[in-house]
PDB file of N, CA and C in Angstrom:
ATOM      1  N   UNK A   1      53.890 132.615  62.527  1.00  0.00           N
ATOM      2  CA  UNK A   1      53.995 133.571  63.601  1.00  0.00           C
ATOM      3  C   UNK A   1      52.704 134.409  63.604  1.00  0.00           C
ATOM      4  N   UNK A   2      52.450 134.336  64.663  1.00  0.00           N
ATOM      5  CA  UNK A   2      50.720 135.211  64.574  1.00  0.00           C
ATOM      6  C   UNK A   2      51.106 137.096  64.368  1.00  0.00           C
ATOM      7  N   UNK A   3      50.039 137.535  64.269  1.00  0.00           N
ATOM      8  CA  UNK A   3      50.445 138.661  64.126  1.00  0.00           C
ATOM      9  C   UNK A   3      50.410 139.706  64.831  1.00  0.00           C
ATOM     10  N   UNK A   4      50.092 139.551  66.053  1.00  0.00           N
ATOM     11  CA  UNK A   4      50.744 140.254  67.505  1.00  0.00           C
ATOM     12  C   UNK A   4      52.308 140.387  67.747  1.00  0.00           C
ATOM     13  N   UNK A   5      52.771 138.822  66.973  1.00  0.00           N
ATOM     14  CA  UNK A   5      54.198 138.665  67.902  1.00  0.00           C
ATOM     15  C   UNK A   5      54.968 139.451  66.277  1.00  0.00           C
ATOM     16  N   UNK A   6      54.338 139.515  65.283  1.00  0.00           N
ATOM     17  CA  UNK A   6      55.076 140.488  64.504  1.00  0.00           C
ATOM     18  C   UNK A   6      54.746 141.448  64.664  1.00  0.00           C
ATOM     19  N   UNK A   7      53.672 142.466  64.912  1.00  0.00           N
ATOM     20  CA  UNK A   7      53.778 143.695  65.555  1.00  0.00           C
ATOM     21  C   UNK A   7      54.552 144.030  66.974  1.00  0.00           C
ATOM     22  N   UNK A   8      54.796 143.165  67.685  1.00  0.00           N
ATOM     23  CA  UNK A   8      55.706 143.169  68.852  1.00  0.00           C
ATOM     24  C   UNK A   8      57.053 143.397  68.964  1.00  0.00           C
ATOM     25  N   UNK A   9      57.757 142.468  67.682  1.00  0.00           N
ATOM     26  CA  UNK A   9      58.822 142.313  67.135  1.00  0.00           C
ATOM     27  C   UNK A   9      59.298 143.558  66.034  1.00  0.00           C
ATOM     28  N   UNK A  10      58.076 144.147  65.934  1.00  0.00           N
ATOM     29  CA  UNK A  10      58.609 145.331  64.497  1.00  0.00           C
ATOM     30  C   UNK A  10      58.435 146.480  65.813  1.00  0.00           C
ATOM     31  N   UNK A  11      58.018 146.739  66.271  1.00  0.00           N
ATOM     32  CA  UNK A  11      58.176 147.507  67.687  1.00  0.00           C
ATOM     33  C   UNK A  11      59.093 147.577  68.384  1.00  0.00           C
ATOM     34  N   UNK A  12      59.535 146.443  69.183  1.00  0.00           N
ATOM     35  CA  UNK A  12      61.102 145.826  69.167  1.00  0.00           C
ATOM     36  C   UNK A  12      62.261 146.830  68.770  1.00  0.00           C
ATOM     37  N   UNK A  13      62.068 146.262  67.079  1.00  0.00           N
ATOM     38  CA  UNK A  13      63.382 146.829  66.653  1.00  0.00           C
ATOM     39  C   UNK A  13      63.219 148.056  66.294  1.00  0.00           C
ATOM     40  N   UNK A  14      62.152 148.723  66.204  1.00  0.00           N
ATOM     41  CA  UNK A  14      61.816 150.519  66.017  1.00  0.00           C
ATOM     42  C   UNK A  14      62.916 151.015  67.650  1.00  0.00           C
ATOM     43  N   UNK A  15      62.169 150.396  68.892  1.00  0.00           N
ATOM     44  CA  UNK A  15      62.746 151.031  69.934  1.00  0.00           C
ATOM     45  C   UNK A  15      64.027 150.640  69.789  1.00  0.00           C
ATOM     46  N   UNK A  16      64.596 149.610  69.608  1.00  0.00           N
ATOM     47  CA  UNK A  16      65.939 149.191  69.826  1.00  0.00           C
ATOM     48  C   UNK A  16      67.013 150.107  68.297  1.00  0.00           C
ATOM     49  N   UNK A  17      65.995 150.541  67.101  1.00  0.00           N
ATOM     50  CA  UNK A  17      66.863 151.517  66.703  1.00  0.00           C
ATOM     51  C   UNK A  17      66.900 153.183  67.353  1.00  0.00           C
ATOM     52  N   UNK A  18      65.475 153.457  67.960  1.00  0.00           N
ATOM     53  CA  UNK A  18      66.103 154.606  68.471  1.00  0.00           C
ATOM     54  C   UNK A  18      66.726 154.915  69.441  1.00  0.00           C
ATOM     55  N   UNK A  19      67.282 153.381  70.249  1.00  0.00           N
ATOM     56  CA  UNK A  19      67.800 153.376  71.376  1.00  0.00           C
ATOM     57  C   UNK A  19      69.201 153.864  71.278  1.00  0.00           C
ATOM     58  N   UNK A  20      69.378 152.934  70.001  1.00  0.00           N
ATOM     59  CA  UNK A  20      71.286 152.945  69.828  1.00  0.00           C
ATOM     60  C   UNK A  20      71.405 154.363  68.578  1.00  0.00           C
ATOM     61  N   UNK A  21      70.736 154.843  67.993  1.00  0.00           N
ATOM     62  CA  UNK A  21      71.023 155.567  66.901  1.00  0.00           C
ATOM     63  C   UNK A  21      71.974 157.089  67.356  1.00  0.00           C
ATOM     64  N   UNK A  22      71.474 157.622  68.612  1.00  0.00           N
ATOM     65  CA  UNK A  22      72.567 158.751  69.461  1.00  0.00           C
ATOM     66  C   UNK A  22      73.885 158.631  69.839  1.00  0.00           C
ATOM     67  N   UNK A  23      74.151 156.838  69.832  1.00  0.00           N
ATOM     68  CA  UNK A  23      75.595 156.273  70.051  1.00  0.00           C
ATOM     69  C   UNK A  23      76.465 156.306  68.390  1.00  0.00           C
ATOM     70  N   UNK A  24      75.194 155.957  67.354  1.00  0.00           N
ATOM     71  CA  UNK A  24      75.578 155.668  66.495  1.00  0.00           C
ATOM     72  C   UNK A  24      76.372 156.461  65.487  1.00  0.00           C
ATOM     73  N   UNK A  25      75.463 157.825  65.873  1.00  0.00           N
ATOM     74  CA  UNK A  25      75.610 159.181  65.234  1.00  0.00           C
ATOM     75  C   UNK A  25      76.965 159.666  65.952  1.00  0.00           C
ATOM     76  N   UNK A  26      77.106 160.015  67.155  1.00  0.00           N
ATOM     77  CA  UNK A  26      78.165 160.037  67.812  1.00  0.00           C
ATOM     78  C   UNK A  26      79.622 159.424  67.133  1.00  0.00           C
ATOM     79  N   UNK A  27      79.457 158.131  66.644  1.00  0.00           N
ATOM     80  CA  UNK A  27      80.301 157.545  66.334  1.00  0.00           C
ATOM     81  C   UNK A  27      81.281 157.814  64.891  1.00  0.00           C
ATOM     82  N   UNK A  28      80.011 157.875  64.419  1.00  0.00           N
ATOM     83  CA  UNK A  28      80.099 158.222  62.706  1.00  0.00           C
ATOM     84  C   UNK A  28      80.727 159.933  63.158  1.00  0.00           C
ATOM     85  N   UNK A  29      80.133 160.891  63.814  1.00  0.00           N
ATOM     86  CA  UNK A  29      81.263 161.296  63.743  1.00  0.00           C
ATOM     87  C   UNK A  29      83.088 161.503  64.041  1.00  0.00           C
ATOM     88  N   UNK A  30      83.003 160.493  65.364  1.00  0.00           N
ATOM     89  CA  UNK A  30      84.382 160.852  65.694  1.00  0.00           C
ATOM     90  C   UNK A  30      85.003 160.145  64.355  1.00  0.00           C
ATOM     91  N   UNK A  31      84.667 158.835  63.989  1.00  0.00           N
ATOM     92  CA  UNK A  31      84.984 158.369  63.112  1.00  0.00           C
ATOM     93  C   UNK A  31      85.743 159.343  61.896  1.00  0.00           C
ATOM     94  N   UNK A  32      84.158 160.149  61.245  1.00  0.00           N
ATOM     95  CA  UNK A  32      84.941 161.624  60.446  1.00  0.00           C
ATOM     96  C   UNK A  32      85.639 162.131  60.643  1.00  0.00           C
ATOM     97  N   UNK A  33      85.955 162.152  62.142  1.00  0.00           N
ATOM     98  CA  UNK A  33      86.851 163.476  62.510  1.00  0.00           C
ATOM     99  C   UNK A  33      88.742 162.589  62.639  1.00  0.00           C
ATOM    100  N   UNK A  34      88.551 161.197  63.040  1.00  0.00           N
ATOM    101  CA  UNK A  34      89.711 160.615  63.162  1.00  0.00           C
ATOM    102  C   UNK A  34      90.835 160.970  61.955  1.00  0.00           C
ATOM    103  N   UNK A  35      92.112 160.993  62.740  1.00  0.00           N
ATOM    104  CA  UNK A  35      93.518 161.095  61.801  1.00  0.00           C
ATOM    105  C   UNK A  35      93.686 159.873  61.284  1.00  0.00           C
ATOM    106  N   UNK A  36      93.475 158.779  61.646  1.00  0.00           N
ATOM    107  CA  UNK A  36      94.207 157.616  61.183  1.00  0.00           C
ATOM    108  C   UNK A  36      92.829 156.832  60.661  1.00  0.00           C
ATOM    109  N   UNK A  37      93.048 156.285  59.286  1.00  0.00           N
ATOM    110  CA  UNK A  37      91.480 155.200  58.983  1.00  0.00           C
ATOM    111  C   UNK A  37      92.085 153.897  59.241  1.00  0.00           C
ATOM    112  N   UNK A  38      91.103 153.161  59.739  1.00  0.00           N
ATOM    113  CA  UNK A  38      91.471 151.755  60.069  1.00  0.00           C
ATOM    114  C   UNK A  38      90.629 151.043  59.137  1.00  0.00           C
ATOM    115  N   UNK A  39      91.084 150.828  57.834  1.00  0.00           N
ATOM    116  CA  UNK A  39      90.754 149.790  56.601  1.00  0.00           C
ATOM    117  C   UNK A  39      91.230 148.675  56.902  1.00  0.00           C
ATOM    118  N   UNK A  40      91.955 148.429  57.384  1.00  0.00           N
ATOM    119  CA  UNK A  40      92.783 147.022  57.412  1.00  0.00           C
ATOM    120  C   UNK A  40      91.253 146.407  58.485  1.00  0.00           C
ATOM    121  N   UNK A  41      91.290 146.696  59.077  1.00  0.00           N
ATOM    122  CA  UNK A  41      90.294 146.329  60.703  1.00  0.00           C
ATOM    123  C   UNK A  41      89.355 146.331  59.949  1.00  0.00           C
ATOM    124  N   UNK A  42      88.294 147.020  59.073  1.00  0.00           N
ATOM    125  CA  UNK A  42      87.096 147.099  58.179  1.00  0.00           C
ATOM    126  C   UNK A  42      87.088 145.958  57.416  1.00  0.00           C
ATOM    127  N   UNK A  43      88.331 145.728  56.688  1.00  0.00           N
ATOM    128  CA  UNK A  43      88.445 144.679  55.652  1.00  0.00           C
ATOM    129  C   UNK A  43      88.660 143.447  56.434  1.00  0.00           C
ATOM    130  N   UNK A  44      89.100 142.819  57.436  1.00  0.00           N
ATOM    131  CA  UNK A  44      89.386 141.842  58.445  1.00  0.00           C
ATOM    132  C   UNK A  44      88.023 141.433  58.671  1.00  0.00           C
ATOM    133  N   UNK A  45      87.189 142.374  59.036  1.00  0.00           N
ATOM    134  CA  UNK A  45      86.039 141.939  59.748  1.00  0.00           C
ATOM    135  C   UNK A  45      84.640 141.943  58.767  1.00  0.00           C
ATOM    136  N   UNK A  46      85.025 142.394  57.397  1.00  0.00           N
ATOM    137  CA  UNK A  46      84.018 141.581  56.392  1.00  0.00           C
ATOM    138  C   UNK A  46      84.243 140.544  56.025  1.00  0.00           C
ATOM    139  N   UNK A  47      85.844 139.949  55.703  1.00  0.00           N
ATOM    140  CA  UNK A  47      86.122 138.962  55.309  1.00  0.00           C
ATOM    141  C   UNK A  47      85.618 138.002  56.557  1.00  0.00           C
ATOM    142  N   UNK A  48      85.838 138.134  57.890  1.00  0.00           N
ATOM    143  CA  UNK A  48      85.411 137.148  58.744  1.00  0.00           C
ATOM    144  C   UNK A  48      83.685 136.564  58.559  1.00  0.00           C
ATOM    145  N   UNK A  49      82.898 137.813  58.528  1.00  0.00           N
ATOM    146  CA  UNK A  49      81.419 137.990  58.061  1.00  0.00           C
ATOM    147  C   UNK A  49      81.232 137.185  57.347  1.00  0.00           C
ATOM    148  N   UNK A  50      81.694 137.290  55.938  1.00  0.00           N
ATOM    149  CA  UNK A  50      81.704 136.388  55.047  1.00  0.00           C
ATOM    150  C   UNK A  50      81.634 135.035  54.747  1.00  0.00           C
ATOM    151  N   UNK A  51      82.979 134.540  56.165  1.00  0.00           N
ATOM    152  CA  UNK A  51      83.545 133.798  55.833  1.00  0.00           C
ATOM    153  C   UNK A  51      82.593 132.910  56.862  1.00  0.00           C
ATOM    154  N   UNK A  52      81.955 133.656  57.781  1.00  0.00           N
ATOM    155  CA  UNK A  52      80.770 132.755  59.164  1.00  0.00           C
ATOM    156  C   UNK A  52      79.419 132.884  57.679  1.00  0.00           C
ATOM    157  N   UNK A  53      79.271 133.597  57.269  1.00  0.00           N
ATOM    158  CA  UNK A  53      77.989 133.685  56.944  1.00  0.00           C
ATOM    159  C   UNK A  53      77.923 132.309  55.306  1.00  0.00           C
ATOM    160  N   UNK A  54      79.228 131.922  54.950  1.00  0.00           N
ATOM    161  CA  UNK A  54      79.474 130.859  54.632  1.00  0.00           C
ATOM    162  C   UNK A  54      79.187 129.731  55.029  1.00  0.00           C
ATOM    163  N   UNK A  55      79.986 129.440  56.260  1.00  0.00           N
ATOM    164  CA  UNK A  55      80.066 128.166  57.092  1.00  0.00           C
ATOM    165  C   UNK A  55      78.511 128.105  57.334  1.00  0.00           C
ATOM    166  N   UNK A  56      77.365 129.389  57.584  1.00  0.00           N
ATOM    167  CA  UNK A  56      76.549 129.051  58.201  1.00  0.00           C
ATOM    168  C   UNK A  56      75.617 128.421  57.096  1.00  0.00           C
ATOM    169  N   UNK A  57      75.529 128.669  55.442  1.00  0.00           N
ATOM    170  CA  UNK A  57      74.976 128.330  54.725  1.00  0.00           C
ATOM    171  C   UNK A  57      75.776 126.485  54.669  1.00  0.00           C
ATOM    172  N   UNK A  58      76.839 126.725  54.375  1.00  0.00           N
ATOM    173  CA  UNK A  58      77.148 125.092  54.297  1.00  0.00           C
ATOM    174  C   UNK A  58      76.557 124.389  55.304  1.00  0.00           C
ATOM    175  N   UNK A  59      76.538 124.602  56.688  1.00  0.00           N
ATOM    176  CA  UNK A  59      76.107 123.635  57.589  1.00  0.00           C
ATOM    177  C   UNK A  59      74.691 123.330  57.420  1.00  0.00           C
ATOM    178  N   UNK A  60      73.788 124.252  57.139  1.00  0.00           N
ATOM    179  CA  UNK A  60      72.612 123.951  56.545  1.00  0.00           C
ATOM    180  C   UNK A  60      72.186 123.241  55.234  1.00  0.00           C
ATOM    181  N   UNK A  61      72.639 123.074  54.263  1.00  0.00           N
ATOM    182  CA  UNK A  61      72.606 122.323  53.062  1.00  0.00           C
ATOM    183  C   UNK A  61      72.977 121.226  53.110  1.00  0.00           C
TER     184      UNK A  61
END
């Protein structure tokens, strides 16, 4: 990859984090502020993570 299209790409994701980071912050707090924690939903959706980021190593080997 030449090194324009990685300075392009690290640029990229600089703007694209300060794009979403005001949603993000937002979030994290209602999150804090919520009555009810949803662990079950947290734990569901690492195990799924996991379980793609598996399949994706097997299909490659």
């Amino acid at each position: 990859m030449e090194l324009w299209e990685q300075i392009l790409l690290g640029a990229m994701g600089l703007l694209i984090v300060f794009f979403f980071f005001p949603g993000i912050k937002a979030t994290m707090e209602r999150s804090k502020n919520a009555e009810e924690k949803h662990w079950g939903t947290l734990l569901l959706l690492a195990v799924a993570l996991v379980a793609f980021i598996a399949f994706l190593v097997s299909t490659v080997q």
